[in-house]
C-alpha atoms as a PDB file:
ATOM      1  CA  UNK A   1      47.794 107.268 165.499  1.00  0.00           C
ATOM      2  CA  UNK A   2      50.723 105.118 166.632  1.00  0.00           C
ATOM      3  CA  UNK A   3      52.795 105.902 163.786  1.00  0.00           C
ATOM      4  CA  UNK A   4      51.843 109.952 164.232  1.00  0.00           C
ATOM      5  CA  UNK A   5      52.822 109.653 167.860  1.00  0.00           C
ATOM      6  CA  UNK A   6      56.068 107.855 167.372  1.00  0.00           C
ATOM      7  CA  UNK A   7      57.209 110.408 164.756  1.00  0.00           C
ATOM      8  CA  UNK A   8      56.106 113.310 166.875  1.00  0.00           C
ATOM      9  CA  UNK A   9      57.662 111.838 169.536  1.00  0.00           C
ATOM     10  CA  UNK A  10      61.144 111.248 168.310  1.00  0.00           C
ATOM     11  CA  UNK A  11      60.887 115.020 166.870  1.00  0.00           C
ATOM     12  CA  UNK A  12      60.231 116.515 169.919  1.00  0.00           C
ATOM     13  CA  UNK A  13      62.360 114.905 171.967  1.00  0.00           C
ATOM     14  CA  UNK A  14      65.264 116.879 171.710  1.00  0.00           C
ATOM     15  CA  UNK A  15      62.800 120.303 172.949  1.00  0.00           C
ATOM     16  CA  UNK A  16      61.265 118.882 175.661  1.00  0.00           C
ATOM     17  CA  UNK A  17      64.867 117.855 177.124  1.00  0.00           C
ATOM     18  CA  UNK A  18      66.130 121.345 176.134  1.00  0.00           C
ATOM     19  CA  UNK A  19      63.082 123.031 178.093  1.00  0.00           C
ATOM     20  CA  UNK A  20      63.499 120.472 181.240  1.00  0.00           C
ATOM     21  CA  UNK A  21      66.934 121.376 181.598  1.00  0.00           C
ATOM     22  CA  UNK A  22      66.198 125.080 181.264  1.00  0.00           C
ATOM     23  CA  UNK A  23      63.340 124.620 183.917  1.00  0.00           C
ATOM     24  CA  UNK A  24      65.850 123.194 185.752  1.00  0.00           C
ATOM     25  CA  UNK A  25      68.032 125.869 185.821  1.00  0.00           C
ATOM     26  CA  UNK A  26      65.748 128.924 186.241  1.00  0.00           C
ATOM     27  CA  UNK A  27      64.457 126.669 189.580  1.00  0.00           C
ATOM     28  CA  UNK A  28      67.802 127.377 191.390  1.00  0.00           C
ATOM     29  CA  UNK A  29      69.047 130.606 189.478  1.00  0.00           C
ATOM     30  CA  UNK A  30      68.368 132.602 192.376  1.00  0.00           C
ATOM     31  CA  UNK A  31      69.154 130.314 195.375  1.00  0.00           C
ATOM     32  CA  UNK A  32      72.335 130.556 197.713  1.00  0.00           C
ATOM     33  CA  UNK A  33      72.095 127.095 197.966  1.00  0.00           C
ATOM     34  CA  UNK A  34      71.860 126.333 194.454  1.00  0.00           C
ATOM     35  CA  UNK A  35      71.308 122.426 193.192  1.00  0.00           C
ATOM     36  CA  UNK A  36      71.469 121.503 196.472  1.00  0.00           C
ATOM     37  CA  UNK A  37      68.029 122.218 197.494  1.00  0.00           C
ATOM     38  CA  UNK A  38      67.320 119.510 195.463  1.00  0.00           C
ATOM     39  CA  UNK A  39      68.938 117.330 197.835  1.00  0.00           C
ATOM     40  CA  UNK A  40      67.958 119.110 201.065  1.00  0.00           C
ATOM     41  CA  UNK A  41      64.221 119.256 199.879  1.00  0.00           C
ATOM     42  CA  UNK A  42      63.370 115.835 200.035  1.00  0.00           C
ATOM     43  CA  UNK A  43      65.482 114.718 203.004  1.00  0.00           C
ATOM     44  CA  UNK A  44      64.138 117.640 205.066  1.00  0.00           C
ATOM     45  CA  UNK A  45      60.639 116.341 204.335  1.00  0.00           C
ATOM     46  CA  UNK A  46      61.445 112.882 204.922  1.00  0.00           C
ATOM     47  CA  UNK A  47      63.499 113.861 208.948  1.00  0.00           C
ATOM     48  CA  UNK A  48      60.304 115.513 209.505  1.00  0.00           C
ATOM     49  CA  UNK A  49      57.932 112.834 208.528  1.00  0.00           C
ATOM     50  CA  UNK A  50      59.209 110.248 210.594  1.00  0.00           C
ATOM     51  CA  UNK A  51      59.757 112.408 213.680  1.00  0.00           C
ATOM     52  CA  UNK A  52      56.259 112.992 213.190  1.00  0.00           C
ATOM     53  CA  UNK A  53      55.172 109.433 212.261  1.00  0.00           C
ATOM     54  CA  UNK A  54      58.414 107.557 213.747  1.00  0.00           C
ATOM     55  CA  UNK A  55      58.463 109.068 216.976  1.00  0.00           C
ATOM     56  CA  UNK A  56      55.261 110.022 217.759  1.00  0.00           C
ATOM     57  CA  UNK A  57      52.971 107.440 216.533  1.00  0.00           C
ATOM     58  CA  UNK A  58      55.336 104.999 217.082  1.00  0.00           C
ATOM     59  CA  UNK A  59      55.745 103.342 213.548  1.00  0.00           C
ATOM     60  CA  UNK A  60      57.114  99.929 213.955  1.00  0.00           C
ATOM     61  CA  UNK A  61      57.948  99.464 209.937  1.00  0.00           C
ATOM     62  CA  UNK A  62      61.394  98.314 209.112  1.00  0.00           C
ATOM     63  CA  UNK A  63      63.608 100.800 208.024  1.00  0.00           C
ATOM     64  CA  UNK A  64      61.332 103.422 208.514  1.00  0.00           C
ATOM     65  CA  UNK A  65      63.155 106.111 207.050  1.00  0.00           C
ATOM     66  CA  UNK A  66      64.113 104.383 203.589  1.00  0.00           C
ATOM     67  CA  UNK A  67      60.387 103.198 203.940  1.00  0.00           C
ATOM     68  CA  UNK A  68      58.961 106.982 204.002  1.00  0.00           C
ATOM     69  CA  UNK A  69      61.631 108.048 201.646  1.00  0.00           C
ATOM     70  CA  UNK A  70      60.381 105.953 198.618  1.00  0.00           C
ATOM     71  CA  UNK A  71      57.164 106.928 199.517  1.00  0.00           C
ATOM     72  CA  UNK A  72      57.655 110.480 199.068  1.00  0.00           C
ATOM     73  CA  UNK A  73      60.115 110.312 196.040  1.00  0.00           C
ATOM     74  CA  UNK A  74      57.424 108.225 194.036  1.00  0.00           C
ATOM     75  CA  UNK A  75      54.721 110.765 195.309  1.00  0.00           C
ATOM     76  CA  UNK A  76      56.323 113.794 194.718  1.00  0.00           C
ATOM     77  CA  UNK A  77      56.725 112.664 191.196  1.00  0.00           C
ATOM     78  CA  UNK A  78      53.456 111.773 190.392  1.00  0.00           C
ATOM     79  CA  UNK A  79      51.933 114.781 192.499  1.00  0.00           C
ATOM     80  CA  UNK A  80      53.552 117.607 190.936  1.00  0.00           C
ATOM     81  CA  UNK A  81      53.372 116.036 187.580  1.00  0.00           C
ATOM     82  CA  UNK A  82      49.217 115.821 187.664  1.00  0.00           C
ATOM     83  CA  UNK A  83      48.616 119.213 189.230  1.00  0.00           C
ATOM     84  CA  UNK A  84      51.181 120.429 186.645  1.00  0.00           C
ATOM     85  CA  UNK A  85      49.539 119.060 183.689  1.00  0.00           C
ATOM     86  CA  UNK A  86      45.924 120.682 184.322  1.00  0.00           C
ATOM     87  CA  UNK A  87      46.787 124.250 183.683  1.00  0.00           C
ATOM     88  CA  UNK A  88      50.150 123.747 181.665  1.00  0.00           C
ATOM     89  CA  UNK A  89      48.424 124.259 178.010  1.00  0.00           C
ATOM     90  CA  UNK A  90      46.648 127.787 179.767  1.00  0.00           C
ATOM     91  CA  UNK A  91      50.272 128.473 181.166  1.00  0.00           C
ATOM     92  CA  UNK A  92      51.797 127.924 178.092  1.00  0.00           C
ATOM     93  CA  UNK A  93      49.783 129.991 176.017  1.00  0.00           C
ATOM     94  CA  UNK A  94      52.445 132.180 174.321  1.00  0.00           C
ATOM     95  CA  UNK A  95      54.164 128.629 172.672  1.00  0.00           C
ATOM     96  CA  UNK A  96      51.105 126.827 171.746  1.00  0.00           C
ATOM     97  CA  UNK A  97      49.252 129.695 170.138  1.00  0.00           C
ATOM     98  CA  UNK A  98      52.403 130.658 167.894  1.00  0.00           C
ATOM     99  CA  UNK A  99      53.928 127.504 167.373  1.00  0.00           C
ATOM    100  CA  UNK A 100      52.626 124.025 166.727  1.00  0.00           C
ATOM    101  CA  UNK A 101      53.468 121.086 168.776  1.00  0.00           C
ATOM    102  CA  UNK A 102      51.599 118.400 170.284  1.00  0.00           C
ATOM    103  CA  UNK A 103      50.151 119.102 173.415  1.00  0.00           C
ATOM    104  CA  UNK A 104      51.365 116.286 175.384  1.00  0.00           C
ATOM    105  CA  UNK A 105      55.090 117.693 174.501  1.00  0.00           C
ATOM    106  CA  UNK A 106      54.617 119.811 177.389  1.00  0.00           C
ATOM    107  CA  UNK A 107      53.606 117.075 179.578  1.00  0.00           C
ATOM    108  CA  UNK A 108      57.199 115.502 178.493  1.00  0.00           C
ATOM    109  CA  UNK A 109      58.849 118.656 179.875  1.00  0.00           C
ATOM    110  CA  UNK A 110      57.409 118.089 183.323  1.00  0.00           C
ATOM    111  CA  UNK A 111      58.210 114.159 183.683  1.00  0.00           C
ATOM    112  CA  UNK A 112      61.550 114.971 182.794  1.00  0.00           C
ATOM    113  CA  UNK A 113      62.044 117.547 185.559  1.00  0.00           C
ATOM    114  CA  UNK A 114      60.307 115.725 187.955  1.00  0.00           C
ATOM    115  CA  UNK A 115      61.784 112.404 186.871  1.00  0.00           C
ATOM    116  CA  UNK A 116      65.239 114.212 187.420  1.00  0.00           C
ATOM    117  CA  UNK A 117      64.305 115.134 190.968  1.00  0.00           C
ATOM    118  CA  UNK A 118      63.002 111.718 191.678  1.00  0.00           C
ATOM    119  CA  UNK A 119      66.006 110.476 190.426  1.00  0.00           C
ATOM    120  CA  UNK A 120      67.824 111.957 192.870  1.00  0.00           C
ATOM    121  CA  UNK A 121      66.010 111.307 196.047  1.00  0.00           C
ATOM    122  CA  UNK A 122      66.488 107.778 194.583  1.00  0.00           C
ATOM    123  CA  UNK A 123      69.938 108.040 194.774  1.00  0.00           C
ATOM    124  CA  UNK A 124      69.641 109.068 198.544  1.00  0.00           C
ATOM    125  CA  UNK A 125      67.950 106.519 199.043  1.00  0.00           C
ATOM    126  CA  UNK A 126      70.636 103.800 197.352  1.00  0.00           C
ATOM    127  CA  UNK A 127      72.687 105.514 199.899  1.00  0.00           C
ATOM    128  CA  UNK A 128      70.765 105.396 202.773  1.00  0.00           C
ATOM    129  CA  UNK A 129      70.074 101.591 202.155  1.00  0.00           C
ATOM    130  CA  UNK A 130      74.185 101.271 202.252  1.00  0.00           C
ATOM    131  CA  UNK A 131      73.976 102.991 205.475  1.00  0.00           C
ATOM    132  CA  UNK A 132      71.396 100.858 207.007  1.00  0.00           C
ATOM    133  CA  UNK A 133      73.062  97.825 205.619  1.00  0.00           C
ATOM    134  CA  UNK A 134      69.350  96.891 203.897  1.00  0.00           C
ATOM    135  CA  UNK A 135      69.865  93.316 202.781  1.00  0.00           C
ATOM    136  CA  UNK A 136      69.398  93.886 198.834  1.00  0.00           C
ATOM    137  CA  UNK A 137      68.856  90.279 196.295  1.00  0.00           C
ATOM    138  CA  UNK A 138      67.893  90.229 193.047  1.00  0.00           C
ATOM    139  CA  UNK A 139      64.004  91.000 193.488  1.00  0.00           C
ATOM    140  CA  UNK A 140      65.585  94.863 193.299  1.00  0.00           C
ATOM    141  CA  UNK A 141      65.370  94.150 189.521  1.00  0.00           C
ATOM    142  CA  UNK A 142      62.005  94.465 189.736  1.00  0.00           C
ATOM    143  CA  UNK A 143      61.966  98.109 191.142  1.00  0.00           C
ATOM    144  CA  UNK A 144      62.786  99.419 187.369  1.00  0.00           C
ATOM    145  CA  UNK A 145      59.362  97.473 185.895  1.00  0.00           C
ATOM    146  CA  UNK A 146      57.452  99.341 188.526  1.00  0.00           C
ATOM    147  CA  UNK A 147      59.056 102.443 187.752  1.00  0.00           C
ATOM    148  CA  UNK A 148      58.246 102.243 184.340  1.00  0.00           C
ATOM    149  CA  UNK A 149      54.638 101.766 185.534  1.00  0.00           C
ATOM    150  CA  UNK A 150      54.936 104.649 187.072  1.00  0.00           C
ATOM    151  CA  UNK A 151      56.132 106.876 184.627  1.00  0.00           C
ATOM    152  CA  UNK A 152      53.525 105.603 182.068  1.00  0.00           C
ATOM    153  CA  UNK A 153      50.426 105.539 184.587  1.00  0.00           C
ATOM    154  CA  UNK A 154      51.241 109.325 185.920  1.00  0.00           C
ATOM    155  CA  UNK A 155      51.450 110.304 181.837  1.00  0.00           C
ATOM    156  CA  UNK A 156      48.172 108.734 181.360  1.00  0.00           C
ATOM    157  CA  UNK A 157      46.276 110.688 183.877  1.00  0.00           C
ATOM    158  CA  UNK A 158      48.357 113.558 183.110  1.00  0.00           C
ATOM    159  CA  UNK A 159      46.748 113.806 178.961  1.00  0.00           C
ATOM    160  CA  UNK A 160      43.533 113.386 180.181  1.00  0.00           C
ATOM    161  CA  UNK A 161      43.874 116.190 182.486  1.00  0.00           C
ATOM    162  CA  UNK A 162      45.926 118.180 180.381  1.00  0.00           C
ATOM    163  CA  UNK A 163      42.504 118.119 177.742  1.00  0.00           C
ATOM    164  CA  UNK A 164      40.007 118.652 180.679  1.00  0.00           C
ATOM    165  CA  UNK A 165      42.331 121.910 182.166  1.00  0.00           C
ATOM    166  CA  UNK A 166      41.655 123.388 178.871  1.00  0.00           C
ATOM    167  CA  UNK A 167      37.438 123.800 179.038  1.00  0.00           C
ATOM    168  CA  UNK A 168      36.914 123.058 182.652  1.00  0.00           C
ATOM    169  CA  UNK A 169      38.528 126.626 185.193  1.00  0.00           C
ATOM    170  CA  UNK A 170      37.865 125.055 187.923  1.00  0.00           C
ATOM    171  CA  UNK A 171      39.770 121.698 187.617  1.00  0.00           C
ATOM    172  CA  UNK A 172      43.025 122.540 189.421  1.00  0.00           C
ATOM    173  CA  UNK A 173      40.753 123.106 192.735  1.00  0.00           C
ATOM    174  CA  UNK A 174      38.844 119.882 192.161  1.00  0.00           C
ATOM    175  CA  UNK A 175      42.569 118.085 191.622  1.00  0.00           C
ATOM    176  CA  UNK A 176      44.111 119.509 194.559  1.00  0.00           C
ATOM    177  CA  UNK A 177      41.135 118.484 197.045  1.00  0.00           C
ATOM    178  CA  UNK A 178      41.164 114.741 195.369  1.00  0.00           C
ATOM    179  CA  UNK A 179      45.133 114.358 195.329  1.00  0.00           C
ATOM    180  CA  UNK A 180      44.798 115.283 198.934  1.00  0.00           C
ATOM    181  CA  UNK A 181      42.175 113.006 199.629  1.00  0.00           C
ATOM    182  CA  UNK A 182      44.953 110.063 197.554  1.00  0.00           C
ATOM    183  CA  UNK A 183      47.578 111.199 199.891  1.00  0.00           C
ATOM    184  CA  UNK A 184      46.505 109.295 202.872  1.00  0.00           C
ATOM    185  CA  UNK A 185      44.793 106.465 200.566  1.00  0.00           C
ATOM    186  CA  UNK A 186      48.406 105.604 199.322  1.00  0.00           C
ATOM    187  CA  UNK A 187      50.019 104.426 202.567  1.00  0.00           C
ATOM    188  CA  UNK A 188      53.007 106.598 202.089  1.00  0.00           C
ATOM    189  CA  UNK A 189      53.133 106.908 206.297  1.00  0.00           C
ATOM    190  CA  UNK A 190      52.230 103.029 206.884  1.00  0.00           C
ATOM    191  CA  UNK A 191      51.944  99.949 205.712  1.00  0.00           C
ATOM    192  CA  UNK A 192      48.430  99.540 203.859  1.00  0.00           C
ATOM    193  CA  UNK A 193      47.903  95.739 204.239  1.00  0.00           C
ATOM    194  CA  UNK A 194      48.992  95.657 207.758  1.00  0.00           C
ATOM    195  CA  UNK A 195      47.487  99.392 209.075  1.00  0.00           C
ATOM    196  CA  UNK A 196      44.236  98.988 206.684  1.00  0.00           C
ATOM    197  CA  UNK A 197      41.415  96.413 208.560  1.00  0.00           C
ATOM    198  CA  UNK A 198      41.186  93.336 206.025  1.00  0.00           C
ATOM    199  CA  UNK A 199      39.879  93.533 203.988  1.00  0.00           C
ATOM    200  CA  UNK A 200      39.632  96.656 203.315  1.00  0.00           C
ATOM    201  CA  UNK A 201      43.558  96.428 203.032  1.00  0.00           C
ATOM    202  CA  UNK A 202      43.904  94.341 200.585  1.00  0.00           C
ATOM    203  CA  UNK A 203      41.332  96.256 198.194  1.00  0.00           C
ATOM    204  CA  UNK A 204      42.926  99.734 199.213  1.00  0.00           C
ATOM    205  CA  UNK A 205      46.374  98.147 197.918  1.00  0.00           C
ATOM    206  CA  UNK A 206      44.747  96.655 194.647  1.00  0.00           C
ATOM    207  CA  UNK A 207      42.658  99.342 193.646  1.00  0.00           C
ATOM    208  CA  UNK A 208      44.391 102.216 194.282  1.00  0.00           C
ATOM    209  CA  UNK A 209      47.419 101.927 191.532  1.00  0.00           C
ATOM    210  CA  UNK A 210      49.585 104.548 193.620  1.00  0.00           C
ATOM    211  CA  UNK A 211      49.113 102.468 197.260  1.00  0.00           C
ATOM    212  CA  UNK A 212      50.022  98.985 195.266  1.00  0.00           C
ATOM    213  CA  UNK A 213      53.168 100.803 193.256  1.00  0.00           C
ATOM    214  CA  UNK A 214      54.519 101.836 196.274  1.00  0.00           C
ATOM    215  CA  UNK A 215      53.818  98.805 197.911  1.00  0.00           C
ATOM    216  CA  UNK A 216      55.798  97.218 195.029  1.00  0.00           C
ATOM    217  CA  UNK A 217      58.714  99.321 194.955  1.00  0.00           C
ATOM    218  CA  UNK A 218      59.582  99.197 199.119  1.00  0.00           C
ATOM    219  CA  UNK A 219      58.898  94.709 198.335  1.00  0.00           C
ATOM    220  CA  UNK A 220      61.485  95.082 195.731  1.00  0.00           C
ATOM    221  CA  UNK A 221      63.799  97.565 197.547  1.00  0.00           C
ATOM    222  CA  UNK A 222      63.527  96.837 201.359  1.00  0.00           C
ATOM    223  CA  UNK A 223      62.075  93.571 202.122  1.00  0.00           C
ATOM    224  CA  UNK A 224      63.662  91.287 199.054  1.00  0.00           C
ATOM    225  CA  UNK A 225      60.118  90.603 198.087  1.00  0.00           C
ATOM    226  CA  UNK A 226      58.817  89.770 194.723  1.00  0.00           C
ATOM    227  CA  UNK A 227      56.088  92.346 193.804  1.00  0.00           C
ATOM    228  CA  UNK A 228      52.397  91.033 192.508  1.00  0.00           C
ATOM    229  CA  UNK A 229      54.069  90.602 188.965  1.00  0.00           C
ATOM    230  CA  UNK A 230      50.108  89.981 187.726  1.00  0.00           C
ATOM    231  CA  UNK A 231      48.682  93.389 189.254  1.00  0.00           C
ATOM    232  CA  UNK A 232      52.534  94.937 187.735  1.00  0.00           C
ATOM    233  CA  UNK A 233      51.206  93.941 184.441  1.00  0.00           C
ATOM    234  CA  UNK A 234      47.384  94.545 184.579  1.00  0.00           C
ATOM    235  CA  UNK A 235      48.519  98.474 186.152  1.00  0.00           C
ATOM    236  CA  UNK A 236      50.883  99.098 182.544  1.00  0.00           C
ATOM    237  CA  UNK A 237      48.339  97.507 180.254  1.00  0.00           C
ATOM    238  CA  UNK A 238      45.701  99.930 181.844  1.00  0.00           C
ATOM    239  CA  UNK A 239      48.102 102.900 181.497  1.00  0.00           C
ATOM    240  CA  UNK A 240      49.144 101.836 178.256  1.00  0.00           C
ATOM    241  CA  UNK A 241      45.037 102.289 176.963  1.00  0.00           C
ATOM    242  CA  UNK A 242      44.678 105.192 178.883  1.00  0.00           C
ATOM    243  CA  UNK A 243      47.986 106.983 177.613  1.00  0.00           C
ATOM    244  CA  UNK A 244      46.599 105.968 174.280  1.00  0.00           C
ATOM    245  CA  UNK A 245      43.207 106.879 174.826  1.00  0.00           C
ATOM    246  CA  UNK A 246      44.017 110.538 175.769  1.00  0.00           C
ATOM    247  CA  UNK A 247      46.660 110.850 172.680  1.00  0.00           C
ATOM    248  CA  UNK A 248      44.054 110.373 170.617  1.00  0.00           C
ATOM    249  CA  UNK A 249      42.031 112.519 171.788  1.00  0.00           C
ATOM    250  CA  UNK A 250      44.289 115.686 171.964  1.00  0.00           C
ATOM    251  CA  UNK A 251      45.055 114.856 168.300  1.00  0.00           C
ATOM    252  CA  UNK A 252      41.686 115.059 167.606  1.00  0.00           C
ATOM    253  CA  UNK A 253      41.071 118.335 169.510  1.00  0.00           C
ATOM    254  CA  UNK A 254      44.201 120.352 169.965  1.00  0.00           C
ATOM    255  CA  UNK A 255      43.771 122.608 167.158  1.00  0.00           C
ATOM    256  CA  UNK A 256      40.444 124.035 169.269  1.00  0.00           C
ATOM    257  CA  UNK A 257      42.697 124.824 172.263  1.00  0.00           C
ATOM    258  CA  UNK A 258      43.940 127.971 171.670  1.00  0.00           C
ATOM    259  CA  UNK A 259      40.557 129.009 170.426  1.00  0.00           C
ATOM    260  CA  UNK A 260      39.676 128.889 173.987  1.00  0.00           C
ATOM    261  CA  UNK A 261      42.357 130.090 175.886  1.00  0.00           C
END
């Protein structure tokens, strides 16, 4: 299975960067504004968050606004990517039922569109840390391992789901109510450890692989911390079986796909 996936992988590459970038496109084809609602998305979201949760509850976190802002990038990413991936063979059903590719290709497509917008809330938030004058040492070397995490851990769930979308109609409800629900498990408003009564706090952070990644990233970015390099690792290794998990089984079961969509 490794050697299938590596060879399917480097062959459909190229499409899957092809389709992102044409995604990409059709997204602002129509605006005024253009790219730069890629831009003014996130940072409008992020002004009114902390109003709302700066101001008015009175957060006390350091840099609050670089604090909510890598919050929301990381979210975003892994948000859109999972309710995405539930419906996206269904969506999809004119490529899929004339052309063969594997399933997860399409899966690809999204993490490089959403990637690109994370990307560049990212590089708002480089800017807003030069702004700020956020001390920065060299534990921000560890924000591209948890990245990487990331990427991997949102792929993982996102196979799985993509299989599941395909049987079960009502999934994308059933998502939506639970990534709600994760929302305000993931601490991207507050501090879990220190909001979160121990030690309920502590568990919240470790369990919940979203609330200790972001956790991770603002220690690497904000606070010149070293992340929980142990928890780093065990998070990829269980993405890593996961990922591989749900490979296998769309190999084993994409062919009965388009039988029923």
């Amino acid at each position: 299975m490794i050697v299938r996936f590596c060879r399917d992988f480097e062959r459909y590459i190229p499409y899957s960067l092809v389709s992102a970038k044409a995604q990409l496109k059709s997204e602002v084809a129509n605006s005024y504004l253009n790219w730069i609602w890629w831009i003014l998305d996130p940072v409008c979201f992020m002004l009114i968050y902390t109003f709302i949760f700066g101001v008015v509850f009175d957060s006390r976190e350091p840099y609050f606004p670089i604090f909510i802002f890598v919050g929301l990038s990381m979210w975003d990413f892994f948000n859109r990517t999972i309710n995405q991936s539930v419906k996206i063979v269904k969506n999809n059903k004119a490529i899929v039922s004339k052309v063969y590719m594997p399933k997860y290709v399409l899966i690809l497509t999204k993490m490089w569109v959403n990637g690109f917008k994370m990307m560049i809330s990212f590089g708002i938030v480089a800017a807003m840390m030069v702004f700020w004058r956020v001390p920065i040492g060299i534990s921000v070397l560890y924000s591209i391992p948890v990245l990487l995490t990331l990427v991997v851990f949102t792929f993982s769930c996102s196979v799985h789901l993509l299989h599941f979308g395909v049987y079960v109609e009502d999934l994308s409800n059933v998502v939506t109510i639970i990534m709600r629900f994760v929302f305000y498990l993931t601490g991207i408003f507050y501090n879990v450890e220190g909001r979160v009564p121990a030690p309920y706090g502590e568990i919240l952070n470790q369990y919940n692989p979203m609330a200790f990644l972001l956790t991770a990233m603002r220690q690497a970015l904000i606070y010149e911390q070293t992340p929980q390099r142990k928890m780093l690792l065990i998070w990829f290794g269980v993405s890593i079986f996961l990922a591989a998990w749900g490979i296998r089984r769309i190999y084993r079961e994409e062919n009965s796909y388009v039988k029923v969509i």
